[in-house]
C-alpha atoms as a PDB file:
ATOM      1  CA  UNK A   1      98.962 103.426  76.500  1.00  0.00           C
ATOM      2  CA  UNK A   2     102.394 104.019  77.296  1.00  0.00           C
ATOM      3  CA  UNK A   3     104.053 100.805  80.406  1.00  0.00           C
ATOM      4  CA  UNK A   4     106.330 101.576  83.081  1.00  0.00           C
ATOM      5  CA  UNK A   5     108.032  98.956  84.776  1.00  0.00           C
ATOM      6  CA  UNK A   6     107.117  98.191  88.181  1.00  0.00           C
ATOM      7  CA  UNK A   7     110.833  99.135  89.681  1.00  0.00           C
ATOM      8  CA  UNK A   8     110.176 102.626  87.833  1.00  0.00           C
ATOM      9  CA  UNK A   9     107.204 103.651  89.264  1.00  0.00           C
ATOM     10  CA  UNK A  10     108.324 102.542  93.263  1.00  0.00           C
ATOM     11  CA  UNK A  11     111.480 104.977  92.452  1.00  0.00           C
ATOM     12  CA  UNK A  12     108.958 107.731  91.440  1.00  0.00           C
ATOM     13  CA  UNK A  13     106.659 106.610  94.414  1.00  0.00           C
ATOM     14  CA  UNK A  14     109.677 106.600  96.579  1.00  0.00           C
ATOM     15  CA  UNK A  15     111.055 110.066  95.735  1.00  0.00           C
ATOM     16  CA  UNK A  16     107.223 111.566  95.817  1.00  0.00           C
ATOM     17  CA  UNK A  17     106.748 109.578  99.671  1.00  0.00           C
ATOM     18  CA  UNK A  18     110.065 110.818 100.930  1.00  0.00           C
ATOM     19  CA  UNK A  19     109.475 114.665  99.796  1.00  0.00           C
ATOM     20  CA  UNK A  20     106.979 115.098 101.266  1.00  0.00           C
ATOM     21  CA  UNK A  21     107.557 113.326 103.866  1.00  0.00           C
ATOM     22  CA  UNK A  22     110.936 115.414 104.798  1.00  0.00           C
ATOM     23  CA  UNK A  23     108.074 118.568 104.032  1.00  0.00           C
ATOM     24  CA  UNK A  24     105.877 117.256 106.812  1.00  0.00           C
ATOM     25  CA  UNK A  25     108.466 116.573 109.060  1.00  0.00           C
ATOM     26  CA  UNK A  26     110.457 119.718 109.225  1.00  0.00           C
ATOM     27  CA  UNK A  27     107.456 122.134 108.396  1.00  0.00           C
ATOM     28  CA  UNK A  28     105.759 119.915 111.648  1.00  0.00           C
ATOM     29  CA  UNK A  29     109.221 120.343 113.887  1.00  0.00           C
ATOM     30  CA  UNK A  30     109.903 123.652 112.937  1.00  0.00           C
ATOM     31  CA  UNK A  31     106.427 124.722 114.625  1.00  0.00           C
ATOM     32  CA  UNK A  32     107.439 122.830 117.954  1.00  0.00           C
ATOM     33  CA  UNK A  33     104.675 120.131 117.396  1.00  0.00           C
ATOM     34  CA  UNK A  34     106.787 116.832 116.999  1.00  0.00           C
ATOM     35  CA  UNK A  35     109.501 116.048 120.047  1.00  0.00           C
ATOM     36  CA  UNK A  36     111.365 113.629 117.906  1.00  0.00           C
ATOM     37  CA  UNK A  37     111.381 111.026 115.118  1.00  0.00           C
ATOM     38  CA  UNK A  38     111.855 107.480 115.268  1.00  0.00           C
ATOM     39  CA  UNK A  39     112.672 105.576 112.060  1.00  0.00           C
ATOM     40  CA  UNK A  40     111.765 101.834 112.398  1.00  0.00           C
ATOM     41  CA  UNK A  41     112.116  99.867 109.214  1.00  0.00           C
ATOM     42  CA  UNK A  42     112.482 100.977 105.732  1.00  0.00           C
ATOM     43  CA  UNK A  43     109.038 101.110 105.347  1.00  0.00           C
ATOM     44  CA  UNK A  44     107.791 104.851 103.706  1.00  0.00           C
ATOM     45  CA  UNK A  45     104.015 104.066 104.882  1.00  0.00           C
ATOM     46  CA  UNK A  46     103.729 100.965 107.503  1.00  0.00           C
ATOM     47  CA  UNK A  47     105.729 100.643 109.993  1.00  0.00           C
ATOM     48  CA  UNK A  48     104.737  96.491 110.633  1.00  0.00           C
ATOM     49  CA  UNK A  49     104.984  94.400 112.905  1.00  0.00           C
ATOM     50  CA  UNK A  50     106.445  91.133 113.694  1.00  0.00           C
ATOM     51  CA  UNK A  51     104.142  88.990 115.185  1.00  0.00           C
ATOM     52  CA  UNK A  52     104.229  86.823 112.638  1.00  0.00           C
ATOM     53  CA  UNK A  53     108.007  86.078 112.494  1.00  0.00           C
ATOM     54  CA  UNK A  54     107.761  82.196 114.032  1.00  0.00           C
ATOM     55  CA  UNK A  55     111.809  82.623 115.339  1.00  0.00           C
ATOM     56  CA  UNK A  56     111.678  86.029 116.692  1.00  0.00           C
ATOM     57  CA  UNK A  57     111.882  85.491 120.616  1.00  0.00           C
ATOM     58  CA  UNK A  58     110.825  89.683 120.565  1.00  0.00           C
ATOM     59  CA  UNK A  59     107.269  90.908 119.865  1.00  0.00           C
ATOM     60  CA  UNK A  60     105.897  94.365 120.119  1.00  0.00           C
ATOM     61  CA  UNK A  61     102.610  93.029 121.623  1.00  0.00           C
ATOM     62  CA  UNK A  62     103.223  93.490 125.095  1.00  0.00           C
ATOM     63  CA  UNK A  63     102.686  96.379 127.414  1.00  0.00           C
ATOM     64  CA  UNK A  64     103.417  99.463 127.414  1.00  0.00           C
ATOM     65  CA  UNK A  65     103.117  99.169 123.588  1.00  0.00           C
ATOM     66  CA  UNK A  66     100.178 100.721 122.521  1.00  0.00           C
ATOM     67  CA  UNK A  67      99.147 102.520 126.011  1.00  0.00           C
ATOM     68  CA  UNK A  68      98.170 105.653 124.230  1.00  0.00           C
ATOM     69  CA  UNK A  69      95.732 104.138 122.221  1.00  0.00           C
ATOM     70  CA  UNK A  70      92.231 104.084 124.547  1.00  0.00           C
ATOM     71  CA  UNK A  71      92.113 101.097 126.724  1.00  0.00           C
ATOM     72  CA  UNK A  72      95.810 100.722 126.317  1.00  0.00           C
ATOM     73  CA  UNK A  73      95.752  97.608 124.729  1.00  0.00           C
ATOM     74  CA  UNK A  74      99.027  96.152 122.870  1.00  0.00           C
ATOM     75  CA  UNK A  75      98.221  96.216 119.233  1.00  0.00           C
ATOM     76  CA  UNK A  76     101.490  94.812 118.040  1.00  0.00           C
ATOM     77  CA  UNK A  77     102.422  97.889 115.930  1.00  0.00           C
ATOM     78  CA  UNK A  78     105.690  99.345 116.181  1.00  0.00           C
ATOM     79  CA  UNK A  79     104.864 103.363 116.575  1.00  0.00           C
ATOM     80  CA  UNK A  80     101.772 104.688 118.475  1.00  0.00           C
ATOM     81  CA  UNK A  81      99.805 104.208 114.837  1.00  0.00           C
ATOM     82  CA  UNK A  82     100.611 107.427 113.265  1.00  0.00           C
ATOM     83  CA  UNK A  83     103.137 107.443 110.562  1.00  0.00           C
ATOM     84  CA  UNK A  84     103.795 110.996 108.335  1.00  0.00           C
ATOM     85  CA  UNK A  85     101.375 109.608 105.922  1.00  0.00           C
ATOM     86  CA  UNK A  86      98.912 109.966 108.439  1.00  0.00           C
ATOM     87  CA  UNK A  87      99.845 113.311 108.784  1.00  0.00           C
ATOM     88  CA  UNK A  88      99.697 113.820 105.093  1.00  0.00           C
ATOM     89  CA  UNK A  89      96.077 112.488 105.115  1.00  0.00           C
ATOM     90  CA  UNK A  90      96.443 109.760 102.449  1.00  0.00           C
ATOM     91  CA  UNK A  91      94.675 106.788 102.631  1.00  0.00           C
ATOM     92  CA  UNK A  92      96.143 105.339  99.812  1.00  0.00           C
ATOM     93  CA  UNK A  93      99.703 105.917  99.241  1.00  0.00           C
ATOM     94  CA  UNK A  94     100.383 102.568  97.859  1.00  0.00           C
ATOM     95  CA  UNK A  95      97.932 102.147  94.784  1.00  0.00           C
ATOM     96  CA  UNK A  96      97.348 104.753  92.183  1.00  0.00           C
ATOM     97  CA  UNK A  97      93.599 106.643  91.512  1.00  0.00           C
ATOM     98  CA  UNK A  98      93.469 105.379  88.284  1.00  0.00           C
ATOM     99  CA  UNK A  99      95.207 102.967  85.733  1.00  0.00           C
ATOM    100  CA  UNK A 100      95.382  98.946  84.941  1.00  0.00           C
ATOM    101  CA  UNK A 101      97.853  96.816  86.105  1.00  0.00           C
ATOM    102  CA  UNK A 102      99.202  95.763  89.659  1.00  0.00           C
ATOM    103  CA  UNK A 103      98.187  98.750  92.483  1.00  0.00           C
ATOM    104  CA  UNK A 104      96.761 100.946  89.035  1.00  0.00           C
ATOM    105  CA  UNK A 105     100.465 101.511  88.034  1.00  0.00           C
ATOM    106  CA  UNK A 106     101.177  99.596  85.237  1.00  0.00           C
ATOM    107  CA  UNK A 107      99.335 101.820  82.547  1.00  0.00           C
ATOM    108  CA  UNK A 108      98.471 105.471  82.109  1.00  0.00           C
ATOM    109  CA  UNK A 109      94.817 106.010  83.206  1.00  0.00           C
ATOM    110  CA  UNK A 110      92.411 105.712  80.534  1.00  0.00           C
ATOM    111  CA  UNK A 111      88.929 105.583  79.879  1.00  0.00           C
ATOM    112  CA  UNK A 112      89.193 101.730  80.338  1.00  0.00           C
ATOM    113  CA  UNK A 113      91.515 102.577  83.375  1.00  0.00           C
ATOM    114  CA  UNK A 114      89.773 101.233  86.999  1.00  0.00           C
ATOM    115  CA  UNK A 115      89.091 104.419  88.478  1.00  0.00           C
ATOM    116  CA  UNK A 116      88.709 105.297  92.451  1.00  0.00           C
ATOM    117  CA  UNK A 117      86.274 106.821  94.616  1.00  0.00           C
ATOM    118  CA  UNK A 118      88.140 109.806  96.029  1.00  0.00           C
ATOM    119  CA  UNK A 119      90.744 111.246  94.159  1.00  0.00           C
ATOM    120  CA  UNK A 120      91.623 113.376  96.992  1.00  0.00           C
ATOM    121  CA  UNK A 121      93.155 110.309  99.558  1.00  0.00           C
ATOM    122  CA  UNK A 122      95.459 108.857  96.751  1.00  0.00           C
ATOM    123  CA  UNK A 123      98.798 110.301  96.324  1.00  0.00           C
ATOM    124  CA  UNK A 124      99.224 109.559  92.823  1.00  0.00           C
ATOM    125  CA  UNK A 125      96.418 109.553  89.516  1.00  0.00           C
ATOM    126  CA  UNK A 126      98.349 106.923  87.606  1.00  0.00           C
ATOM    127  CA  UNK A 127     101.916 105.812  86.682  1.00  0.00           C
ATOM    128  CA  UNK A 128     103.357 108.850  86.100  1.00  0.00           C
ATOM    129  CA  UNK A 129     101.300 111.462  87.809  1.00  0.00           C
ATOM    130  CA  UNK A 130     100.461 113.025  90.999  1.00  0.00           C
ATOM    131  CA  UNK A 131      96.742 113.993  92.255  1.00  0.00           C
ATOM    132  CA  UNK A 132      96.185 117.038  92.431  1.00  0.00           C
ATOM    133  CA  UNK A 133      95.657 117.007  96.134  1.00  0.00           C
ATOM    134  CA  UNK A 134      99.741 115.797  96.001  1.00  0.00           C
ATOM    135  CA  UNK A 135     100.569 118.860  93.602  1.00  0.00           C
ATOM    136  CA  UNK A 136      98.894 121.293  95.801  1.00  0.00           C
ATOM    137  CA  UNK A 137     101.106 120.154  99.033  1.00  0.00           C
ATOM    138  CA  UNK A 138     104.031 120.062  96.793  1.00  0.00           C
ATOM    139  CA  UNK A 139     103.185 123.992  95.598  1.00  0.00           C
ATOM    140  CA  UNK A 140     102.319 125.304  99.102  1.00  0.00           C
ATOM    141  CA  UNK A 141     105.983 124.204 100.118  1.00  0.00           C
ATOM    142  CA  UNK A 142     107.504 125.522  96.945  1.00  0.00           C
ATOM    143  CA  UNK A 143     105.858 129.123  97.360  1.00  0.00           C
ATOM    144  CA  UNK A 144     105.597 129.373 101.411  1.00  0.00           C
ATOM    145  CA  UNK A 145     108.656 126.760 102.146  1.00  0.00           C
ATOM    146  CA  UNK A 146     111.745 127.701 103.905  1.00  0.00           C
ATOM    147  CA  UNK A 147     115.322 126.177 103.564  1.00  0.00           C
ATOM    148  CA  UNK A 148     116.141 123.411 102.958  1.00  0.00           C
ATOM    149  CA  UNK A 149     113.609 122.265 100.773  1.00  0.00           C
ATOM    150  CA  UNK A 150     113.421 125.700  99.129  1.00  0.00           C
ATOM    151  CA  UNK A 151     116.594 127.543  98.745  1.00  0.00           C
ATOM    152  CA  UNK A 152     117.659 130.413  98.043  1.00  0.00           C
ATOM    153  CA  UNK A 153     114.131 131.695  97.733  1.00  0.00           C
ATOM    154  CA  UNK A 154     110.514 130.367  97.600  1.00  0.00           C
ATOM    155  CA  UNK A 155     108.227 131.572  95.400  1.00  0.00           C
ATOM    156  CA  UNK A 156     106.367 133.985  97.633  1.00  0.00           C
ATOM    157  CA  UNK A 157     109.915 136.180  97.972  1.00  0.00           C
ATOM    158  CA  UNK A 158     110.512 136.076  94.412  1.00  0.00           C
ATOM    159  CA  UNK A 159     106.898 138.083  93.823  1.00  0.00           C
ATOM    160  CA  UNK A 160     107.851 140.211  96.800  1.00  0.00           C
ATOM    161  CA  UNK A 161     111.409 141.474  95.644  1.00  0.00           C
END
């Protein structure tokens, strides 16, 4: 089994979160869908809260926080609860399928590897490697994508020319 360390695999994370993030963002704006984007944080996946910061004199709990959300009750949450990895459909963006170690990423999966139960909500298989449910977003961008994440050409013009 081949180890990665741990500030390896949140680069790879990183870069694999923020592609496709930037993917879902502009393919999502580009259709008209998404007014505008508000970055809170540096958080790729949870945008927090801080209701548990004893100094801070500001919380997010209070109304009109969370009035989209049925009942309109505060919940705390900086963003109306959807995040692009929402829109991605992962549930897990943080842990990987399969592997040993802290969140599966430590080790390559094996067959001693802790495996999950659906393959298809994870973004990555182990330490080094994407599901396959990531690999097909990544491919429908690369052949149907449009500048800038494919320039000059994606795939489907290349076939066509």
């Amino acid at each position: 089994m081949a180890a990665s360390s741990p500030s390896s695999w949140c680069t790879l994370k990183q870069s694999c979160v923020a592609l496709l993030a930037l993917a879902c963002c502009l393919t999502t704006c580009a259709r008209g869908a998404v007014d505008a984007l508000y970055v809170l944080g540096d958080s790729q996946a949870d945008v927090g809260n801080n209701n548990y910061l004893p100094a801070s004199l500001l919380k997010a709990n209070y109304p009109h926080n969370g009035v989209d959300y049925p009942g309109g009750k505060p919940t705390g949450r900086f963003s109306n609860g959807y995040n692009f990895v929402d829109l991605l459909g992962y549930k897990e963006v943080k842990a990987a399928c399969c592997g040993l170690g802290d969140n599966n990423a430590m080790f390559l999966c094996s067959p001693a590897s802790v495996y999950c139960d659906n393959r298809t909500s994870y973004m990555f298989w182990d330490v080094v490697h994407p599901t396959q449910a990531t690999v097909e977003k990544l491919m429908k961008i690369a052949f149907d994508g449009s500048a800038p994440l494919v320039s000059p050409k994606n795939i489907k013009q290349l076939t066509e020319s």
